[in-house]
Protein backbone atom coordinates (compact mmCIF):
# COMPACT_ATOMS: atom_id res chain seq x y z
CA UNK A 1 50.55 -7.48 -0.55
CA UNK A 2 50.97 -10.24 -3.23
CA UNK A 3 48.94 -10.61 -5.57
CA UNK A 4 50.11 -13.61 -7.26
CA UNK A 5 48.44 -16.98 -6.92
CA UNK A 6 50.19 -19.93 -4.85
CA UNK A 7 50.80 -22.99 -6.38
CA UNK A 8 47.46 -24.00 -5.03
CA UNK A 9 45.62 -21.19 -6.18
CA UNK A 10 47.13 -21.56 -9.24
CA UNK A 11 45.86 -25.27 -9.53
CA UNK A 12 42.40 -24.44 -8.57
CA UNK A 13 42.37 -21.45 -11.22
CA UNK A 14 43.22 -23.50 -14.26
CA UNK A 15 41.04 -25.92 -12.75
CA UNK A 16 37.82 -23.76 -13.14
CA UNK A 17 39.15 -22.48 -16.68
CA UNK A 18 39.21 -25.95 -18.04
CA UNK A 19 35.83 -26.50 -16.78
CA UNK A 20 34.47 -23.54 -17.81
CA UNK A 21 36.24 -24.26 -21.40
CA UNK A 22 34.24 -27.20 -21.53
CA UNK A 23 30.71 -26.29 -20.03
CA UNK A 24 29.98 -22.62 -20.85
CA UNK A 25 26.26 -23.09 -22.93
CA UNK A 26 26.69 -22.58 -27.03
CA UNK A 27 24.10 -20.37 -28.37
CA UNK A 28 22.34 -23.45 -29.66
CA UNK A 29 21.84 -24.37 -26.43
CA UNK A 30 20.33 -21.53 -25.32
CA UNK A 31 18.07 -20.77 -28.15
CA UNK A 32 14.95 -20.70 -27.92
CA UNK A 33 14.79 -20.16 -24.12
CA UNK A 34 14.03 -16.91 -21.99
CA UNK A 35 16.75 -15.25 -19.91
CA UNK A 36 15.35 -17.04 -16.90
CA UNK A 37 15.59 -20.17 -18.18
CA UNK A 38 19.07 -20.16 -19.68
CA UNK A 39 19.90 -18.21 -16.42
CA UNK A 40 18.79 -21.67 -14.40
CA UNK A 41 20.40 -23.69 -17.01
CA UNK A 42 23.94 -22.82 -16.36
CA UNK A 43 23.25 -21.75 -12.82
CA UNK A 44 22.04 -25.77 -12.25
CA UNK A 45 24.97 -26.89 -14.56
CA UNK A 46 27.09 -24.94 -12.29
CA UNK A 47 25.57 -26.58 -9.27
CA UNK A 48 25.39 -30.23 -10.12
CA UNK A 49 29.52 -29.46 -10.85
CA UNK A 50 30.35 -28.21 -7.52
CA UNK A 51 30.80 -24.42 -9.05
CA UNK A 52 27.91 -22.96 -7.55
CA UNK A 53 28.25 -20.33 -4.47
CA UNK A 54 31.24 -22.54 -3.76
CA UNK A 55 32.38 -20.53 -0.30
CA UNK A 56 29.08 -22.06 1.01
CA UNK A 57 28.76 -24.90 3.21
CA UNK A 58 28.53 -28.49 1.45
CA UNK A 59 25.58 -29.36 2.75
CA UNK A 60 24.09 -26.31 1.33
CA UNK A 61 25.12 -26.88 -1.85
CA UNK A 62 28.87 -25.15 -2.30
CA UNK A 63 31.82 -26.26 -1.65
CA UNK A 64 33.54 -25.30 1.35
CA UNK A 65 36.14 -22.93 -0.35
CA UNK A 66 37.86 -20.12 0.54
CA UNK A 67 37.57 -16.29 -0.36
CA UNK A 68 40.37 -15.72 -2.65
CA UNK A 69 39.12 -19.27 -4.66
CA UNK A 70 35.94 -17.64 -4.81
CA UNK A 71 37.67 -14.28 -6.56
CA UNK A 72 39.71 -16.53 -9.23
CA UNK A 73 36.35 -18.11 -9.66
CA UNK A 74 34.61 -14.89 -10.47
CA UNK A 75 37.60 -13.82 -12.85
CA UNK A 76 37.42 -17.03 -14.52
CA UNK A 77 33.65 -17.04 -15.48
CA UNK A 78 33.80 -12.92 -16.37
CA UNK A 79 36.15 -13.95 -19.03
CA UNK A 80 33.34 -15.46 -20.78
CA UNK A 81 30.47 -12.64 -21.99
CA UNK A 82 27.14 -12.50 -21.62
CA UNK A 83 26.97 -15.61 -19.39
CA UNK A 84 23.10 -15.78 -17.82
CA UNK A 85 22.83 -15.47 -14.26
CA UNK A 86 21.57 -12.18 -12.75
CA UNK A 87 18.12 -13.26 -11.98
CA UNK A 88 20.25 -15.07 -8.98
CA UNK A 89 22.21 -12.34 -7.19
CA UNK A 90 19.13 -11.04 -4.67
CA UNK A 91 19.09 -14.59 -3.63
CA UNK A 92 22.21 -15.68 -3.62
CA UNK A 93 23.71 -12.25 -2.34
CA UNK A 94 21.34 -10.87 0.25
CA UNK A 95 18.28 -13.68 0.97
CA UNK A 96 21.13 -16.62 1.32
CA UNK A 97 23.57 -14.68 3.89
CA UNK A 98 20.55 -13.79 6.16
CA UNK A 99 19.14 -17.41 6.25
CA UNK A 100 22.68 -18.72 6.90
CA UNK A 101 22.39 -16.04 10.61
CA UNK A 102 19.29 -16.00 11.58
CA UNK A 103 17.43 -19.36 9.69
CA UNK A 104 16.74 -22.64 12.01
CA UNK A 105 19.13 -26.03 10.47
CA UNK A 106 15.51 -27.08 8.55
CA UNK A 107 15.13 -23.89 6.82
CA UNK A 108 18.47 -23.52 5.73
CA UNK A 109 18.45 -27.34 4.69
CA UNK A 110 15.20 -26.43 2.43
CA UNK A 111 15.91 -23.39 0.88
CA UNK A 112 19.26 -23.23 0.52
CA UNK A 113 20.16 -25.45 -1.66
CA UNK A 114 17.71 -24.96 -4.01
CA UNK A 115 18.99 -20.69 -3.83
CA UNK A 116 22.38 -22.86 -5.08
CA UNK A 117 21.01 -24.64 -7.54
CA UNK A 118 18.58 -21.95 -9.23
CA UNK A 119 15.89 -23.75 -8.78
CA UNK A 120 14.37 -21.13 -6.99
CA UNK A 121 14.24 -17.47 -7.38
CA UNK A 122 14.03 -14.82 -4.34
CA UNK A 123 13.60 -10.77 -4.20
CA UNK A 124 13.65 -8.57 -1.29
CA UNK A 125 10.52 -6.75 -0.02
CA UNK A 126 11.81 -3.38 1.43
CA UNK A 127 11.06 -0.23 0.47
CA UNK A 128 8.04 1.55 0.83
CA UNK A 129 6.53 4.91 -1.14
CA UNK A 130 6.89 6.60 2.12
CA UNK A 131 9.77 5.89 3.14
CA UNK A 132 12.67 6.53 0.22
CA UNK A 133 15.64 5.19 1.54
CA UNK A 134 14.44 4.86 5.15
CA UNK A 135 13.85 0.91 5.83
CA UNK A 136 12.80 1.96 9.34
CA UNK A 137 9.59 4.21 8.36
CA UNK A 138 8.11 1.78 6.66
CA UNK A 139 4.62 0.91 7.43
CA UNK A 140 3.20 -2.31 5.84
CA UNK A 141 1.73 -4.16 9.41
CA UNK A 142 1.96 -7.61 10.53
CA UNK A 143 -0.56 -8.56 13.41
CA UNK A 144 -0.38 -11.75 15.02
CA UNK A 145 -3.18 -14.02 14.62
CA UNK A 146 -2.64 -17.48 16.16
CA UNK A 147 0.46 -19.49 14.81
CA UNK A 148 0.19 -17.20 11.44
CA UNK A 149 0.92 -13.11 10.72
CA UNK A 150 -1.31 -11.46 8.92
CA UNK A 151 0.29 -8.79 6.80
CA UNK A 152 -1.11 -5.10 4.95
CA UNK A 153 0.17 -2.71 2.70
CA UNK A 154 2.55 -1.89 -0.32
CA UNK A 155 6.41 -2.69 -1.30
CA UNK A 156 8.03 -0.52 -4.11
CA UNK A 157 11.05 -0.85 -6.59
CA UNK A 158 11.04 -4.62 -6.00
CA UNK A 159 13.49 -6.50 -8.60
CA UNK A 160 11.82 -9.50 -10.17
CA UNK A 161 9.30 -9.97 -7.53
CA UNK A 162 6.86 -10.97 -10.66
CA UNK A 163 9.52 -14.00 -11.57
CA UNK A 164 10.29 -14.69 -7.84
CA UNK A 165 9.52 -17.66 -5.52
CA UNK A 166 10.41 -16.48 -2.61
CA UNK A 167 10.83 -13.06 -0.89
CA UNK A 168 12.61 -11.56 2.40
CA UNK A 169 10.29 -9.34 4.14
CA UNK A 170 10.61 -6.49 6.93
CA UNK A 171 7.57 -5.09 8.34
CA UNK A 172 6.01 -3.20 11.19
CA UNK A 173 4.68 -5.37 14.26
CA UNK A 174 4.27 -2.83 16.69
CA UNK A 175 3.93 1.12 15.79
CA UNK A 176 3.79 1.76 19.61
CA UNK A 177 8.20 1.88 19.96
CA UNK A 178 10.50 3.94 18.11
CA UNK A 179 11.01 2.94 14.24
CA UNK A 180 13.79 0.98 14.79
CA UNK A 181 12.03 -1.53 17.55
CA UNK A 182 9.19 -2.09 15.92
CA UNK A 183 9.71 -4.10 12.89
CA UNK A 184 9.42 -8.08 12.23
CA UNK A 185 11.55 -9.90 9.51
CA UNK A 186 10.09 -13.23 7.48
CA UNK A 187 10.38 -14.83 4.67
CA UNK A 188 7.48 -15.86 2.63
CA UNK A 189 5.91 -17.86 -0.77
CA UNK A 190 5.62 -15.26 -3.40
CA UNK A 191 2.51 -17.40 -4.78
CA UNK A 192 0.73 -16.60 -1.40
CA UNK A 193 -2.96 -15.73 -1.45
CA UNK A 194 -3.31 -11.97 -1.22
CA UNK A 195 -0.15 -10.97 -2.89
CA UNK A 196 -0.56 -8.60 -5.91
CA UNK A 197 2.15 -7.89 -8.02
CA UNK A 198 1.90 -4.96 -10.86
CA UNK A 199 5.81 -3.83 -13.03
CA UNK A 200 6.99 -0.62 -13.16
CA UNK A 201 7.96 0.47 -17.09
CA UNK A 202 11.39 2.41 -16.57
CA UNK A 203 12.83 4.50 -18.84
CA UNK A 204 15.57 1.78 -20.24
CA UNK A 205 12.35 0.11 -21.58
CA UNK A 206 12.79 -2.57 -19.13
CA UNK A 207 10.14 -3.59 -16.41
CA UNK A 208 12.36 -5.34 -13.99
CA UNK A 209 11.00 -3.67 -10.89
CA UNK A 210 7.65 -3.94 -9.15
CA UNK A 211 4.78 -2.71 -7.12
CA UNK A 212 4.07 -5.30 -4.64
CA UNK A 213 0.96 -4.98 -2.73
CA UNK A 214 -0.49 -6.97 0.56
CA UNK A 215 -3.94 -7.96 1.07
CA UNK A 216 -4.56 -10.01 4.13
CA UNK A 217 -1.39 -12.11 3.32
CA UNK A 218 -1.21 -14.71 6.06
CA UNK A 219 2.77 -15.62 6.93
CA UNK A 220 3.44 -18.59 9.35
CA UNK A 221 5.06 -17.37 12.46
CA UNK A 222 7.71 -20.60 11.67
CA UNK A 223 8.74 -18.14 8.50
CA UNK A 224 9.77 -15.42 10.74
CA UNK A 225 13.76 -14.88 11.15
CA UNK A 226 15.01 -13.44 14.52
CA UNK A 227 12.38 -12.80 17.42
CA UNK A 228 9.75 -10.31 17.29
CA UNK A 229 11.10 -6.51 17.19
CA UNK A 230 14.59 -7.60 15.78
CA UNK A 231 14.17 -7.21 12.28
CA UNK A 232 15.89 -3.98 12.05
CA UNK A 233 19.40 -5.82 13.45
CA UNK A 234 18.32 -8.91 11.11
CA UNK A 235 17.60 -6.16 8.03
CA UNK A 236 21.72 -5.14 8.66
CA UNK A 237 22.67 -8.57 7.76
CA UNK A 238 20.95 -8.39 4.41
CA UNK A 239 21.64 -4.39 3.75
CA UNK A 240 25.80 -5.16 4.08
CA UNK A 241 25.32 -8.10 2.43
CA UNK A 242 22.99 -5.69 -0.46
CA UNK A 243 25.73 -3.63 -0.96
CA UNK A 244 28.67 -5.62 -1.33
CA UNK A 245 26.67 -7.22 -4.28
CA UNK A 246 25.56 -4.18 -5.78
CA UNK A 247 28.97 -2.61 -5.50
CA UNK A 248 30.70 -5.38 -6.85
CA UNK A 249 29.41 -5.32 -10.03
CA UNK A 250 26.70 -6.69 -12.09
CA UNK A 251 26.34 -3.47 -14.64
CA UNK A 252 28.18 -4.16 -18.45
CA UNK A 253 30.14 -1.16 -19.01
CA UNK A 254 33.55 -1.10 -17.07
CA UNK A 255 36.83 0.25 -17.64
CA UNK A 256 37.73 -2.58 -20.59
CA UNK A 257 34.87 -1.81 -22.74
CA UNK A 258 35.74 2.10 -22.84
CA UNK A 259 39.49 1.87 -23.12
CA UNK A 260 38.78 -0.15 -26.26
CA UNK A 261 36.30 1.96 -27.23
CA UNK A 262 38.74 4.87 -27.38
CA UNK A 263 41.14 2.98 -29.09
CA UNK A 264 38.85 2.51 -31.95
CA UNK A 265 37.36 5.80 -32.64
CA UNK A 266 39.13 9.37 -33.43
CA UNK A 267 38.89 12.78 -32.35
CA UNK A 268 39.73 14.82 -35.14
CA UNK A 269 42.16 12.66 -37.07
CA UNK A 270 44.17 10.74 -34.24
CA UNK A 271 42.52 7.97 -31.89
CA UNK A 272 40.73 9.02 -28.74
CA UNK A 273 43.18 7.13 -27.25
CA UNK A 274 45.68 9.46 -27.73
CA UNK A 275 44.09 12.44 -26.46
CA UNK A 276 45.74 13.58 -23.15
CA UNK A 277 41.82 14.65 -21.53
CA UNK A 278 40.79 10.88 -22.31
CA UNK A 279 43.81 9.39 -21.01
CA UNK A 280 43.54 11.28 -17.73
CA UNK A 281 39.48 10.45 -17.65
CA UNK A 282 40.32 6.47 -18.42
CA UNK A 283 43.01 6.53 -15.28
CA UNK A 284 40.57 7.94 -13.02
CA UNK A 285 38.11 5.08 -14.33
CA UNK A 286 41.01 2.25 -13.78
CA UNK A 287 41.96 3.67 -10.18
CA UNK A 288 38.43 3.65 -9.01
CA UNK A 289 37.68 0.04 -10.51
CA UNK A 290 40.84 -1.06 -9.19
CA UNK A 291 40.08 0.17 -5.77
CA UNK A 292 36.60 -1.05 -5.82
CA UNK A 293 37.95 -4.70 -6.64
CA UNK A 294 40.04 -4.76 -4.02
CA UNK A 295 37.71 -3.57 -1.61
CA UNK A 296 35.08 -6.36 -2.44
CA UNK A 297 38.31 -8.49 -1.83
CA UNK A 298 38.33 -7.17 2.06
CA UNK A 299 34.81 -8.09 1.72
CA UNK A 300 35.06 -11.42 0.48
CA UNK A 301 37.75 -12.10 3.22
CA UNK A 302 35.53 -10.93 6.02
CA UNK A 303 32.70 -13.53 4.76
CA UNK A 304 35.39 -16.67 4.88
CA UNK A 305 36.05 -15.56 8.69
CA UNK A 306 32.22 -15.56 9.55
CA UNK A 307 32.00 -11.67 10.06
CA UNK A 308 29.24 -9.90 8.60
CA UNK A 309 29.85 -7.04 6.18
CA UNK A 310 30.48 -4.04 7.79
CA UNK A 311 29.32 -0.49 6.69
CA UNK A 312 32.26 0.06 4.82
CA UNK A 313 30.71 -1.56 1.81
CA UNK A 314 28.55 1.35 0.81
CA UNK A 315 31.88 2.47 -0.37
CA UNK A 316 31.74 0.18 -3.59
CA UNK A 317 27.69 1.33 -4.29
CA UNK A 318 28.15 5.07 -3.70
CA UNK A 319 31.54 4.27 -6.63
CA UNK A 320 30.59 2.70 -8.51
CA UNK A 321 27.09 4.01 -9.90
CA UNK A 322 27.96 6.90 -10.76
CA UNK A 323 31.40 5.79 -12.24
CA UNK A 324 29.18 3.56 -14.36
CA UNK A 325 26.85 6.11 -15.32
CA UNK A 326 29.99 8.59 -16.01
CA UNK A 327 32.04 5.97 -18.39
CA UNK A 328 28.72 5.03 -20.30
CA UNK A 329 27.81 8.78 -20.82
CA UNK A 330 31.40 9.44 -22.19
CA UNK A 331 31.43 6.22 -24.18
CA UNK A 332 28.25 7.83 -26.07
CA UNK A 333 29.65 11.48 -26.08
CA UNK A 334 32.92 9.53 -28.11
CA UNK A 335 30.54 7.98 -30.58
CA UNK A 336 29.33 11.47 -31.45
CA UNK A 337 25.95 11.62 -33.67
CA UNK A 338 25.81 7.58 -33.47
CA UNK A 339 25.81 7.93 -29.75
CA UNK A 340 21.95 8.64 -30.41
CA UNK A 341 21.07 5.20 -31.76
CA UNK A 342 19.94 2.80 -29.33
CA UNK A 343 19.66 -0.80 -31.59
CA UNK A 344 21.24 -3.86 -31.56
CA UNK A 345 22.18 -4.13 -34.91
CA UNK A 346 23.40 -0.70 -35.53
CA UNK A 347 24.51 0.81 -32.28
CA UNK A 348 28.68 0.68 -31.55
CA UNK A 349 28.84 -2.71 -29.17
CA UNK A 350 25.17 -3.64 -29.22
CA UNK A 351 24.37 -0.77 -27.55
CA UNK A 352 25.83 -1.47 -24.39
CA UNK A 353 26.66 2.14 -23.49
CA UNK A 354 23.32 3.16 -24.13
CA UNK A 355 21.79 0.47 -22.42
CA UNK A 356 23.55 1.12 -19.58
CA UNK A 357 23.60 4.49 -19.18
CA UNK A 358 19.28 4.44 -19.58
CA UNK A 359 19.16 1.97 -16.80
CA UNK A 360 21.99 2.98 -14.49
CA UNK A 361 19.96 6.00 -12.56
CA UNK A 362 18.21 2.93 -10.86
CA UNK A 363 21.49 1.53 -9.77
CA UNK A 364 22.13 4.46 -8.19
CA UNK A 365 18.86 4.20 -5.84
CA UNK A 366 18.45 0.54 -5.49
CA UNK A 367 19.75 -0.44 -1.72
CA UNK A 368 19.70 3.51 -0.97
CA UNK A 369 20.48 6.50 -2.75
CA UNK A 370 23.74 8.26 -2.90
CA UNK A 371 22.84 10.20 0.05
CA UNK A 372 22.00 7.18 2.31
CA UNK A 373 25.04 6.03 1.29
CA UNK A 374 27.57 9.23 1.88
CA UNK A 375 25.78 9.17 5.03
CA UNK A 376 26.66 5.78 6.32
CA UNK A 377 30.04 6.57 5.16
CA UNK A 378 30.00 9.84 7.15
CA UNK A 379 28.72 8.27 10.21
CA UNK A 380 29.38 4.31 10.60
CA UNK A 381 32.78 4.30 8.99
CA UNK A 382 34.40 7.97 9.73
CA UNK A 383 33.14 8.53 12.96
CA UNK A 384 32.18 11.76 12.20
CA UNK A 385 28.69 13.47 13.91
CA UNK A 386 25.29 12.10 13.03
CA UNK A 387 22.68 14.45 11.55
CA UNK A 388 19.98 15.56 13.35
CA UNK A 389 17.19 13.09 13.64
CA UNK A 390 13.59 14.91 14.76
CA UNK A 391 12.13 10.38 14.54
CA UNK A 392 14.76 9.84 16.95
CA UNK A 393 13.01 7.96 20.57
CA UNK A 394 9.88 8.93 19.38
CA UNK A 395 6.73 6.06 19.01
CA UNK A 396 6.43 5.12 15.84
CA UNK A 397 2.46 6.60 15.73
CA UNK A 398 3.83 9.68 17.25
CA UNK A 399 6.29 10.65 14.57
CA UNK A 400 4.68 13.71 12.56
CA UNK A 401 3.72 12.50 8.64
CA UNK A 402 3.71 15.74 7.18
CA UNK A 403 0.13 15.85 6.82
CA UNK A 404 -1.44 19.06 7.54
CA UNK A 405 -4.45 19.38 9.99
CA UNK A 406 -7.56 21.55 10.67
């Protein structure tokens, strides 16, 4: 396969570099602001230029382009560090393809353009303390009352539900069918009456997920995507969608920032770089990346024909975790004593390695663990047998909790 851009690809590439030249924010522009704010800064400069999610629709706020201009688009910006933005990708990555298959023309008229633009913020309402990694034992209820749902119980591990607008939610309508054909998917105001939202302090320091608790929440049936009992195949849309985003990316430390890294420190009296065990570890590291880039590429292909993201992209989130987590631990074992200190002003590159290797272990169960993921793998993708599932036919209410009785 070539690689090499046509003449048109070429054009559009220096296209977005010259913008981007031009209309990256200076740090005076972005002092004084929060992360959120610079992060809808650019994203709305972006927008009102016709760079923003620009394989989307027109009308929705892109521009109608293809896959591969999308890719050259991502290289472009990544040349340029510490850009804002993340606050976005839930949104723009998971919420947006969902409303785009399953949304009426008004809904995806109102919402997503303003996803585009930054204007407004979603998160996804999943997981449940009961259920791990198992969307389809969860147990928060919907019952319908008139034109509205009314909706109890408890999300976990939800990314910036307390900075959110919006939020994608699966629940249970009717515990009376097996897991799967029971569940309801909506969307709903995060400001809504009965929502309580509390952070969970991690271990990075950071607070960036949340508790996210229902009390009497009342959703308008209008707000529900799919019919009744098909959220489970409307969950798939956003769950391949979840991790193609998270596999792609969206973690600091990749295979650049620890090849330079070794070419900057020693190991005994030569650079790191030199050493044969570090050479072999840092071609591992550029295989894998390589092969995960190329794989979102398959991905990004797949969108521009219409198809939905198949299983295969648990490949680039069961990768690239713990490749992550491995080339940040390394990075600090390299830096020897000074691999300790975690501060901005004294730690080798700002402290990126540590950073990232204190906040990666929730990488590596955000969207499913490891296991989900092997298993997906194992079973959607290879073919090979499913394991045994004692949930499997049963009614929901009839599926043993582990409890014990008498």
């Amino acid at each position: 396969m070539d690689f090499n851009d046509t003449p048109e690809e070429a054009k559009f590439r220096e296209e977005a570099r010259a913008w981007l030249k031009d209309n990256v924010p200076k740090a005076s522009e972005l002092e004084g602001l929060g992360y959120i704010e610079q992060a809808k800064l650019w994203q709305k400069r972006k927008y009102d230029a016709g760079w923003a999610c620009i394989t989307w629709p027109k009308e929705y706020g892109g521009r109608g382009a293809s896959a591969i201009e999308q890719v050259i688009w991502n290289q472009e910006e990544a040349k340029h560090d510490d850009l804002p933005g993340g606050v976005f990708s839930i949104g723009q990555g998971m919420a947006a393809p969902t409303l785009m298959t399953w949304a009426d023309d008004d809904a995806k008229a109102r919402y997503l353009p303003k996803l585009a633009s930054g204007e407004e913020i979603w998160c996804q309402l999943f997981s449940e303390p009961a259920g791990g990694s198992d969307l389809a034992a969860l147990r928060t209820r919907a019952v319908k009352d008139g034109d509205e749902w009314v909706i109890n119980g408890q999300k976990i591990w939800t990314s910036g539900a307390h900075y959110s607008d919006y939020g994608i939610l699966v629940v249970r309508t009717d515990p009376t069918v097996p897991k799967h054909k029971g569940l309801t998917y909506f969307y709903l105001d995060m400001k809504s009456p009965g929502i309580e939202i509390k952070p969970i302090k991690q271990i990075s320091g950071d607070a960036n997920f949340n508790e996210v608790y229902f009390t009497d929440v009342r959703i308008p049936d209008s707000q529900r995507l799919g019919e009744v009992g098909q959220g489970w195949q409307v969950s798939l849309t956003t769950l391949m969608n979840e991790r193609a985003s998270i596999g792609a990316g969206g973690v600091n430390v990749g295979f650049d920032s620890v090849f330079k890294l070794a070419q900057k420190v020693n190991i005994g009296d030569r650079p790191a770089i030199e050493d044969d065990s570090v050479r072999a570890r840092l071609a591992d590291w550029y295989c894998q990346e390589a092969g995960l880039r190329y794989t979102s590429y398959r991905t990004l292909s797949a969108l521009s024909r219409g198809d939905i993201p198949g299983p295969e992209n648990s490949i680039g989130k069961l990768v690239g975790a713990p490749k992550t987590q491995d080339m940040a631990s390394f990075a600090i074992d390299l830096l020897e004593q000074s691999g300790a200190i975690w501060d901005e002003e004294l730690s080798a590159e700002a402290g990126l390695f540590q950073g990232t290797y204190m906040s990666i272990p929730g990488l590596r169960i955000a969207g499913g663990t490891d296991e989900i993921m092997a298993n997906i793998i194992a079973e959607r993708v290879l073919g090979l047998p499913q394991e045994p599932r004692m949930d499997k036919g049963i009614p929901f209410n009839e599926v043993p909790t582990g409890g014990s009785k008498g």
